[in-house]
Protein backbone atom coordinates (compact mmCIF):
# COMPACT_ATOMS: atom_id res chain seq x y z
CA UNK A 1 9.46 5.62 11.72
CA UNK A 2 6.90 5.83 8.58
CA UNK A 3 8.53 8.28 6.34
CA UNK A 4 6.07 8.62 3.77
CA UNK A 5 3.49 9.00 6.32
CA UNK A 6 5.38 11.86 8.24
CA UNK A 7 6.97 13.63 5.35
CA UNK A 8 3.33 13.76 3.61
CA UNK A 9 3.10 17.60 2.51
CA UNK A 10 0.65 18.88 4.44
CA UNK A 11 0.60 22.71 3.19
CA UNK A 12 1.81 24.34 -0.45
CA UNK A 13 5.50 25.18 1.27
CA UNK A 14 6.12 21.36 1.71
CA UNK A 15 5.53 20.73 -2.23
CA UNK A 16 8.49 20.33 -4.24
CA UNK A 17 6.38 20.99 -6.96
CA UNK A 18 7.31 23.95 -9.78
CA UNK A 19 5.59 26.83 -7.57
CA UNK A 20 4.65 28.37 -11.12
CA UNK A 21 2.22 25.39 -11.32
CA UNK A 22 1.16 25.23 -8.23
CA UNK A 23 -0.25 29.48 -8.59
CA UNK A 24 -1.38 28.57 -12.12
CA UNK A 25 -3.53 25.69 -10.53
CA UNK A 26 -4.70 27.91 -7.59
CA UNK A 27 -5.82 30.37 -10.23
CA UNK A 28 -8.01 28.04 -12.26
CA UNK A 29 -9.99 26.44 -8.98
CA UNK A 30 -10.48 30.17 -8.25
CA UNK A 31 -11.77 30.68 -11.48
CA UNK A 32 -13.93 27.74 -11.00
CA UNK A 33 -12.46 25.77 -13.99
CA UNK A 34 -12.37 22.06 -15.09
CA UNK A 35 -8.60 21.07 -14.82
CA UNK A 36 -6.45 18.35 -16.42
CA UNK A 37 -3.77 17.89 -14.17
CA UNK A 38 -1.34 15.09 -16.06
CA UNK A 39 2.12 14.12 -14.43
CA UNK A 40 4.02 10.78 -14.17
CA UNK A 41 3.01 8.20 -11.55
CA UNK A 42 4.56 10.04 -8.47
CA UNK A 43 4.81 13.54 -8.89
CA UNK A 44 2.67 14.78 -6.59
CA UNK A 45 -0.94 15.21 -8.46
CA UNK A 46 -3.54 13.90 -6.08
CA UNK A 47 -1.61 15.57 -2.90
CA UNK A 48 -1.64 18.63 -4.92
CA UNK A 49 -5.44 19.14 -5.22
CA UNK A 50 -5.69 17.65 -1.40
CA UNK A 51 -3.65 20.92 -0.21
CA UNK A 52 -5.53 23.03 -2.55
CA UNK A 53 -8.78 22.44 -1.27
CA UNK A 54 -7.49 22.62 2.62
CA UNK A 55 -5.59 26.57 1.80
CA UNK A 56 -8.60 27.23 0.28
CA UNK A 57 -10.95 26.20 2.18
CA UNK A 58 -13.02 24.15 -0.15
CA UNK A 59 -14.62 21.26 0.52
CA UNK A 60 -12.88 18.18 -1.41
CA UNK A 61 -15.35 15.79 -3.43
CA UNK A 62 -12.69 12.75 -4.44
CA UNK A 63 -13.74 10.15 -7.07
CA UNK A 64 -11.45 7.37 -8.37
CA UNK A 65 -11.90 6.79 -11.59
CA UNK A 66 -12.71 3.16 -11.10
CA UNK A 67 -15.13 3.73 -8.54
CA UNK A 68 -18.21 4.33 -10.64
CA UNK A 69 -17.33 3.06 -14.21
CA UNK A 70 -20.57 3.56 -15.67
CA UNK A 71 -22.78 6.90 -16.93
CA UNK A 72 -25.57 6.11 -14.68
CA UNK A 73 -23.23 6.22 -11.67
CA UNK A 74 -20.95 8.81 -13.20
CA UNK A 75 -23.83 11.65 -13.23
CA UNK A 76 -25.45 10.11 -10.21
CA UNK A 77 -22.84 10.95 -7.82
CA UNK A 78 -20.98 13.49 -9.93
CA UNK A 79 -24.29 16.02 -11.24
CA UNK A 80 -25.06 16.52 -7.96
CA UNK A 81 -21.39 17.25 -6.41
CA UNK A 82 -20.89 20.48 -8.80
CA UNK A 83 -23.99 22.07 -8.96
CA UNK A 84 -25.45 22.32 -5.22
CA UNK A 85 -23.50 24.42 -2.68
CA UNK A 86 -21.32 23.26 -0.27
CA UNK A 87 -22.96 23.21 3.46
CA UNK A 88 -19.37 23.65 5.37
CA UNK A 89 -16.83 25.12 3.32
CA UNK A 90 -16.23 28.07 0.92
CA UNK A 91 -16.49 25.92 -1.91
CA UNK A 92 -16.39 22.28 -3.53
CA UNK A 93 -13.31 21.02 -5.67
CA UNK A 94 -13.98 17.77 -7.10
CA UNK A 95 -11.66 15.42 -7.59
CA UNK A 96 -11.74 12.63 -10.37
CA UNK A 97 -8.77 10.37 -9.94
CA UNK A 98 -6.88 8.62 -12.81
CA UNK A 99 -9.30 9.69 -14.92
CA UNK A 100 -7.35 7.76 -18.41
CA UNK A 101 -8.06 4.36 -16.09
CA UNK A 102 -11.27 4.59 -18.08
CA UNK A 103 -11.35 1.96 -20.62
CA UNK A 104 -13.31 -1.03 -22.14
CA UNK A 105 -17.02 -1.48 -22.51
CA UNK A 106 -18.28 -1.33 -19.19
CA UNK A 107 -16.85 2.35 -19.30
CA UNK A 108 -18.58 3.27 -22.09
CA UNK A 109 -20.27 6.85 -22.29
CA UNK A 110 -18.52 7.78 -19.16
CA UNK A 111 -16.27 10.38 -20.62
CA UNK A 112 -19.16 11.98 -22.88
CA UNK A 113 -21.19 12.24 -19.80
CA UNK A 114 -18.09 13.75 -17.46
CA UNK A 115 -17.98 16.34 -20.86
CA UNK A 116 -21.62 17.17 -20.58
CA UNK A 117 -21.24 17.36 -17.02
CA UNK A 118 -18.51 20.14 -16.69
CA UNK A 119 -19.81 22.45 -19.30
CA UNK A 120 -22.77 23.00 -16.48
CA UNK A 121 -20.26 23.16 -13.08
CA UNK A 122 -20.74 25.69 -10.58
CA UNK A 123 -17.52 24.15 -9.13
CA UNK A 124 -13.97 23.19 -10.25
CA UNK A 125 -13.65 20.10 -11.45
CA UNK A 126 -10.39 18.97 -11.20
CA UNK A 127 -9.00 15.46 -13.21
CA UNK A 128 -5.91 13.64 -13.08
CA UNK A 129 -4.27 11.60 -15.56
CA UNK A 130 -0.26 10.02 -16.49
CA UNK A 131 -1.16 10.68 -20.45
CA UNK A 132 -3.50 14.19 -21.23
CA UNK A 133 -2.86 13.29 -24.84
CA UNK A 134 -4.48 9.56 -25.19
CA UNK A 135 -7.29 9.36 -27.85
CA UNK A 136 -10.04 8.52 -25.47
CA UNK A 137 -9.64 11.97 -23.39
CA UNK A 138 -9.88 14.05 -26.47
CA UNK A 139 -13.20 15.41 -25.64
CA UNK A 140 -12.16 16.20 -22.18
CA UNK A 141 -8.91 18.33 -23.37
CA UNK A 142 -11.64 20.29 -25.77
CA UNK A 143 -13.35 21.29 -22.28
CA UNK A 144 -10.78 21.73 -19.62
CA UNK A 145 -7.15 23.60 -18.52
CA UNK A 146 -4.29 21.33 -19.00
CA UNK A 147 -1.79 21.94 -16.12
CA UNK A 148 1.30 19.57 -17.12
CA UNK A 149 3.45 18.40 -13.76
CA UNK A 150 7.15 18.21 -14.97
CA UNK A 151 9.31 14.81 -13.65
CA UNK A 152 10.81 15.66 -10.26
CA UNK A 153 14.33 16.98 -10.92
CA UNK A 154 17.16 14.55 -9.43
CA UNK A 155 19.05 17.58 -7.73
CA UNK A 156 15.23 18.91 -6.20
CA UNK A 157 15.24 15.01 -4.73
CA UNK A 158 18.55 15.19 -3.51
CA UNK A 159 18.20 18.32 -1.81
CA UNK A 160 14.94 16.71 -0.44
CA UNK A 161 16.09 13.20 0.96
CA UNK A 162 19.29 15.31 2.29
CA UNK A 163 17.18 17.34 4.28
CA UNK A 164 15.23 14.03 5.62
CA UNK A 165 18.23 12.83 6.96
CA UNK A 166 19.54 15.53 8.62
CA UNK A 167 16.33 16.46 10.17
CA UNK A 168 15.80 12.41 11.31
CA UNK A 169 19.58 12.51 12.61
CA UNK A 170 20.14 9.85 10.01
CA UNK A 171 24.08 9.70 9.01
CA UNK A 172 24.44 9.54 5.18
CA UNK A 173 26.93 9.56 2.21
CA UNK A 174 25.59 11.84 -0.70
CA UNK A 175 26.59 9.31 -2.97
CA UNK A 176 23.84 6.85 -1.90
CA UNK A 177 21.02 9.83 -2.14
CA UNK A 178 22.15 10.55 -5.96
CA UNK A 179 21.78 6.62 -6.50
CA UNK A 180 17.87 7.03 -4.60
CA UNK A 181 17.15 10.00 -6.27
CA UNK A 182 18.05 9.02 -10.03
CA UNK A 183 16.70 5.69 -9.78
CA UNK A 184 12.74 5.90 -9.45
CA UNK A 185 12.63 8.69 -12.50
CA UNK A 186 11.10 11.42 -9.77
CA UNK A 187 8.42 9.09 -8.27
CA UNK A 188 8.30 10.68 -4.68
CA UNK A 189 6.49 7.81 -2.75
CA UNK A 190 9.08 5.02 -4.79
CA UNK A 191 12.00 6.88 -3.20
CA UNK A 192 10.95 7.84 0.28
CA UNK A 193 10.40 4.12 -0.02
CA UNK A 194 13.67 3.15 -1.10
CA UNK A 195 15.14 5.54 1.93
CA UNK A 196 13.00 4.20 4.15
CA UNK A 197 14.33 0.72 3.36
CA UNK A 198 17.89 1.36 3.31
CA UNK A 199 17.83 2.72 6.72
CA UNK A 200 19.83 0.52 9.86
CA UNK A 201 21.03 1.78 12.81
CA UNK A 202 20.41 5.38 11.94
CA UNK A 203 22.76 5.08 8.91
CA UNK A 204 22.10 5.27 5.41
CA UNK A 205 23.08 2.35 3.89
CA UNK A 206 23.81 0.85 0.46
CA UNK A 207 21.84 -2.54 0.01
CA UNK A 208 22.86 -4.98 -2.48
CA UNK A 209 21.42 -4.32 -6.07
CA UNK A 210 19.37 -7.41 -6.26
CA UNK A 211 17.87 -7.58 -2.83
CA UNK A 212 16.87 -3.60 -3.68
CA UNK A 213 15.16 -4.15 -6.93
CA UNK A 214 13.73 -7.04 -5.02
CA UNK A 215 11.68 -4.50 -2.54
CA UNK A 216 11.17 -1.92 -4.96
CA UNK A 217 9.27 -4.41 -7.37
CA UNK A 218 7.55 -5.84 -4.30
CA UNK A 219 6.51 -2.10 -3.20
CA UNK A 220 5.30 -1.43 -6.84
CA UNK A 221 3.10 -5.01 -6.87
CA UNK A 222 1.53 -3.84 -4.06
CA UNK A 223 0.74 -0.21 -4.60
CA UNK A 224 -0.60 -1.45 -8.09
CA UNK A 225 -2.82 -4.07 -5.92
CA UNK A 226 -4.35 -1.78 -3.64
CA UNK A 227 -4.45 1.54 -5.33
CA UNK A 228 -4.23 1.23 -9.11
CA UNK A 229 -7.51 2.10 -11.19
CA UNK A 230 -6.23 0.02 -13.96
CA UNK A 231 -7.59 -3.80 -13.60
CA UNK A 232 -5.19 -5.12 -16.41
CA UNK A 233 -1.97 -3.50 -14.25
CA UNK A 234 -3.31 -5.18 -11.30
CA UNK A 235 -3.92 -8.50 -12.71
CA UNK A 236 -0.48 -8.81 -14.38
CA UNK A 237 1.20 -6.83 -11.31
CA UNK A 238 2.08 -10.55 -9.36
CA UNK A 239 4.35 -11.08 -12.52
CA UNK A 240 6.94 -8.13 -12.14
CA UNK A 241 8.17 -9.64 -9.16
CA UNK A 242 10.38 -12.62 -7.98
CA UNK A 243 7.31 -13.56 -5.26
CA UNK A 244 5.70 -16.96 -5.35
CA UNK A 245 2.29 -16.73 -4.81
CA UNK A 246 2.69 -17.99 -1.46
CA UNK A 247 5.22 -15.45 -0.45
CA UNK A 248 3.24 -12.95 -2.34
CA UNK A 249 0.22 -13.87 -0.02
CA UNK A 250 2.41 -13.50 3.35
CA UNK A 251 2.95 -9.61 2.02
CA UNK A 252 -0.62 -9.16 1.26
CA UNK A 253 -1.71 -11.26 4.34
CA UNK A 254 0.59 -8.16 6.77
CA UNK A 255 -0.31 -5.05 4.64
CA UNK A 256 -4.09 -5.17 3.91
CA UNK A 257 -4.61 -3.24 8.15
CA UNK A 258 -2.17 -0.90 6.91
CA UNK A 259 -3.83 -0.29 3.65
CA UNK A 260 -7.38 -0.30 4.40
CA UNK A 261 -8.87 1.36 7.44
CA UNK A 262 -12.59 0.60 7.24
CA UNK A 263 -14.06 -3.04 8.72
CA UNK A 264 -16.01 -3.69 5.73
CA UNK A 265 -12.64 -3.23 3.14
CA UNK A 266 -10.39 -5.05 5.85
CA UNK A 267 -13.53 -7.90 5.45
CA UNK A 268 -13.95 -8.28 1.64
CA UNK A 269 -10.07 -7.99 1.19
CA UNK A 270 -9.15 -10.70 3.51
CA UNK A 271 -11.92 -12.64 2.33
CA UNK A 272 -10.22 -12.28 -1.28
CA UNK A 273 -7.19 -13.64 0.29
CA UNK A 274 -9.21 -16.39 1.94
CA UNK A 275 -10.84 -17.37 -1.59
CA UNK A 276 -7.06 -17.24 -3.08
CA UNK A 277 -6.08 -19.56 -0.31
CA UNK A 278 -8.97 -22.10 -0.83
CA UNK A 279 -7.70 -21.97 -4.61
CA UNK A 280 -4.46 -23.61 -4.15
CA UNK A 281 -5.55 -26.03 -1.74
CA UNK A 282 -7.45 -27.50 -4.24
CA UNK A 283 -4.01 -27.04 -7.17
CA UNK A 284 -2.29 -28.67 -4.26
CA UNK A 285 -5.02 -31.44 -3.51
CA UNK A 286 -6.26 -32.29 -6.75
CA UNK A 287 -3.21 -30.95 -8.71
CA UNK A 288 -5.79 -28.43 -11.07
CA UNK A 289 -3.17 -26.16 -12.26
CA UNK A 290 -6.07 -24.02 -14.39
CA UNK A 291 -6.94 -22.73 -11.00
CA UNK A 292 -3.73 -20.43 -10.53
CA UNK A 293 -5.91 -18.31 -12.73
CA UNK A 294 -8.28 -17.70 -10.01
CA UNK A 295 -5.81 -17.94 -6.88
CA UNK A 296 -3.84 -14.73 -8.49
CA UNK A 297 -7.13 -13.21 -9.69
CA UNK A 298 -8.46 -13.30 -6.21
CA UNK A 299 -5.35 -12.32 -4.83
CA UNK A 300 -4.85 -8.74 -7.02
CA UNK A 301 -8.04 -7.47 -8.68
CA UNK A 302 -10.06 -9.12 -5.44
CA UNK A 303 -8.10 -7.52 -2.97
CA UNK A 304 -8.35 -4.29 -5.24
CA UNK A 305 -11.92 -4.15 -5.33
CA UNK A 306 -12.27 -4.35 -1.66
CA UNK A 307 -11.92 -0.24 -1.54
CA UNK A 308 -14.50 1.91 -0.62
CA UNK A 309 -13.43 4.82 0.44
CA UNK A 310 -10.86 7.36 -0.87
CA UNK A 311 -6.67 7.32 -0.53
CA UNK A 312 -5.93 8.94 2.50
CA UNK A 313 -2.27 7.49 3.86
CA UNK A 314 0.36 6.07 2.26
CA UNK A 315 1.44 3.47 4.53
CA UNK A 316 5.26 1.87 4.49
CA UNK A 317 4.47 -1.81 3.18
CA UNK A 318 6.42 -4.17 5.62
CA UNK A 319 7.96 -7.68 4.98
CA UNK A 320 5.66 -10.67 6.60
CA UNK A 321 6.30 -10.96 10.40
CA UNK A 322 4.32 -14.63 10.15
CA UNK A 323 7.20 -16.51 9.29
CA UNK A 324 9.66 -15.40 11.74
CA UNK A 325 6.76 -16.36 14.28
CA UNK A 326 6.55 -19.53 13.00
CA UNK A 327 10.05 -20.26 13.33
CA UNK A 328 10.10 -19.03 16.99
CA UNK A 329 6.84 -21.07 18.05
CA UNK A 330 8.42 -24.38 16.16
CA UNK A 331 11.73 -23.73 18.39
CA UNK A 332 9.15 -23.50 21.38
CA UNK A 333 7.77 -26.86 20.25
CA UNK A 334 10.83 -28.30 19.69
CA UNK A 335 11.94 -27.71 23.10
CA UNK A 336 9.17 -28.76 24.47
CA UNK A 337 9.50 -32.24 22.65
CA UNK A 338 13.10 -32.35 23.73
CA UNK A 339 12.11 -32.38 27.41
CA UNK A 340 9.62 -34.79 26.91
CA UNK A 341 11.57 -37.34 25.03
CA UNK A 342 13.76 -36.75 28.62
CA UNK A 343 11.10 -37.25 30.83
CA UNK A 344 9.60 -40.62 29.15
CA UNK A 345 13.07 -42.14 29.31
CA UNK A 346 12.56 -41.99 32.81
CA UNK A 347 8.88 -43.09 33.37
CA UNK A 348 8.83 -45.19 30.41
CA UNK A 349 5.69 -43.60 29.28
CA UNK A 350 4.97 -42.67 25.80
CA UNK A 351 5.97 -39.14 24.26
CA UNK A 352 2.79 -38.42 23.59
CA UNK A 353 0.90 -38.95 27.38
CA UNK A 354 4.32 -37.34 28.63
CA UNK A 355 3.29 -33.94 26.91
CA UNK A 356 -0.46 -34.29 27.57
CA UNK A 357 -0.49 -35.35 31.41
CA UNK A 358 3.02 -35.20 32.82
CA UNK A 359 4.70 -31.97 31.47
CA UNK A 360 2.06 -30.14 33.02
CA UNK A 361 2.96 -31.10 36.33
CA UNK A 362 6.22 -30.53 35.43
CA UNK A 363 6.16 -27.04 34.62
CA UNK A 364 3.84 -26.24 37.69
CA UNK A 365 6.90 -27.70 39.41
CA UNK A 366 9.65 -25.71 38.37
CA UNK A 367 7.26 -22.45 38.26
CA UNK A 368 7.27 -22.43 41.92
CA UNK A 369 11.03 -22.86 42.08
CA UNK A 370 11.18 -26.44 42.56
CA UNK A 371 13.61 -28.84 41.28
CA UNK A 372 13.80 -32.37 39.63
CA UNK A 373 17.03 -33.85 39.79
CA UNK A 374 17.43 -36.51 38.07
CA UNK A 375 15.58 -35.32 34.87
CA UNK A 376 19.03 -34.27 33.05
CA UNK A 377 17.65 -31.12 31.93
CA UNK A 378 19.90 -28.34 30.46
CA UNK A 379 19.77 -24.97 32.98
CA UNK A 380 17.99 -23.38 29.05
CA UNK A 381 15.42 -26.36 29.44
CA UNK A 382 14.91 -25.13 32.71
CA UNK A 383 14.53 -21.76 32.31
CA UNK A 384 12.05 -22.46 29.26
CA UNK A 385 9.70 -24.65 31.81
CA UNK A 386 9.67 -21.51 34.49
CA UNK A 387 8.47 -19.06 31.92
CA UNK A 388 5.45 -21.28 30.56
């Protein structure tokens, strides 16, 4: 059960946004005006303008911010997208994702040229941002609506996860959904997260402090690894958590399918995670400890980069199954051993030629319900050689 995924508003009623906003928004796209929509990380921004453009039937033009950090790209892609008409829908809304993600030199004269850009729109342009008042958007606020998104109220999320539960059958103390709704400051996705985790047996449980900081820091390292805009964020994001970069690389290893749904992003990102690998084989090998540099650079702002196409889902991020298979194909082998140490007793041959030409035999033996005697073998030993 994916609750982010299934409790993703999919029309204006499911937005727990102030419905004063949402009109005042609605109003300005049907005005056809550039919008600054600015709201903590969380609040609903992005899915807003989404469900705009499906109730109004306009056709949704979605550029992240770190997509195209140059002008030439910026008014390649983006002078186009608001001046011709739109072939299939009533309209165009574009969408310019974290647009204060802008920054540095290889940025430079984006922002004048997204200015210049709207003052000729035939279509609303629509930007998003965590801080409308940062120096480098001034020019931008001289040119566009700002629509501020308020921090989701702790009573709205209370009412909200309440309302999860009982329509999931999940049994719940209300004193657990005040603790999930106060602690992640109104950030929607953070707490359907947290509920999500703290879910066993249909029950809403309370899990220990530590181990629930542990998967919201986890969560955050890896929504800041494959969605951020900000490279700096991304780099450092490894650091907020209590992962080694082995255990770190197990997470990243299980959630990059979720993540990323196109062959060529699922390629480059694992191929990241390959070049990370290759990285501390050689710290391990040649004991280069410079090279953690490159193992975590490869392993964040590598994996990041790997995205071509736009946010869609938001997919629950799941613990590493590898490990626990590990464990159960090492018992396997261990068994297997265990017989064979058995069997060599008796025919004095090695281990070794035991498991490579005798244990065959063996199991074809027992498959067809036949039985060695005098092999000692536990009825679990048994069972273990019928099933391989």
């Amino acid at each position: 059960m994916n609750l982010i995924q299934k409790y993703k508003p999919k029309t204006i009623r499911d937005l727990i946004i102030s419905k004063e906003k949402i009109m005042e928004v609605k109003r300005l796209i049907a005005e056809r005006k550039p919008i600054i929509i600015a709201g903590p990380t969380g609040c609903g921004k992005t899915t807003l303008a989404h469900i705009m453009a499906k109730d109004m039937d306009y056709e949704l033009l979605e550029l992240n911010a770190s997509d195209q950090r140059n002008k030439a790209n910026i008014e390649e892609i983006l002078s186009p997208a608001i001046k011709e008409a739109s072939l299939f829908a009533k309209g165009r809304l574009v969408l310019i994702d974290d647009i204060d993600a802008l920054s540095g030199t290889q940025d430079r004269g984006c922002i004048p040229s997204i200015a210049n850009l709207l003052e000729n729109t035939k279509w609303p342009v629509l930007l998003t941002t965590t801080d409308p008042f940062s120096q480098k958007l001034s020019l931008l606020r001289k040119k566009t609506a700002l629509v501020n998104l308020e921090q989701i109220k702790d009573t709205i999320l209370i009412d909200y996860l309440s309302g999860i539960c009982k329509k999931e059958n999940i049994a719940f103390d209300i004193k657990l959904i005040k603790n999930l709704a106060s602690k992640n400051k109104g950030d929607i996705r953070a707490t359907l997260n947290d509920l999500q985790a703290s879910i066993k047996n249909n029950e809403l449980i309370s899990l220990e402090l530590g181990e629930r900081e542990r998967l919201s820091s986890i969560t955050t390292a890896l929504s800041l690894i494959f969605r951020s805009a900000d490279l700096k964020k991304i780099l450092n994001s490894l650091n907020e958590t209590d992962l080694n970069l082995d255990e770190a690389m197990l997470w990243l290893d299980e959630n990059i399918p979720k993540e990323y749904t196109k062959k060529d992003e699922i390629y480059k990102a694992y191929s990241s995670l390959s070049k990370a690998d290759k990285f501390k084989k050689r710290i391990i090998r040649r004991q280069h400890w410079r090279f953690l540099v490159y193992e975590n650079f490869f392993m964040t702002v590598g994996i990041n980069l790997s995205r071509t196409s736009n946010i869609l889902s938001y997919p629950e991020y799941k613990r590493s199954s590898r490990l626990l298979k590990y464990f159960w194909a090492n018992q396997k082998n261990l068994k297997g051993k265990e017989i064979a140490r058995k069997i060599s007793e008796k025919t004095h041959d090695s281990i070794s030629k035991v498991r490579k030409e005798i244990l065959p035999l063996i199991k074809i033996i027992y498959r067809n319900n036949n039985e060695i005697s005098d092999l000692d073998l536990t009825q679990e030993e048994i069972d273990w050689l019928k099933s391989m």
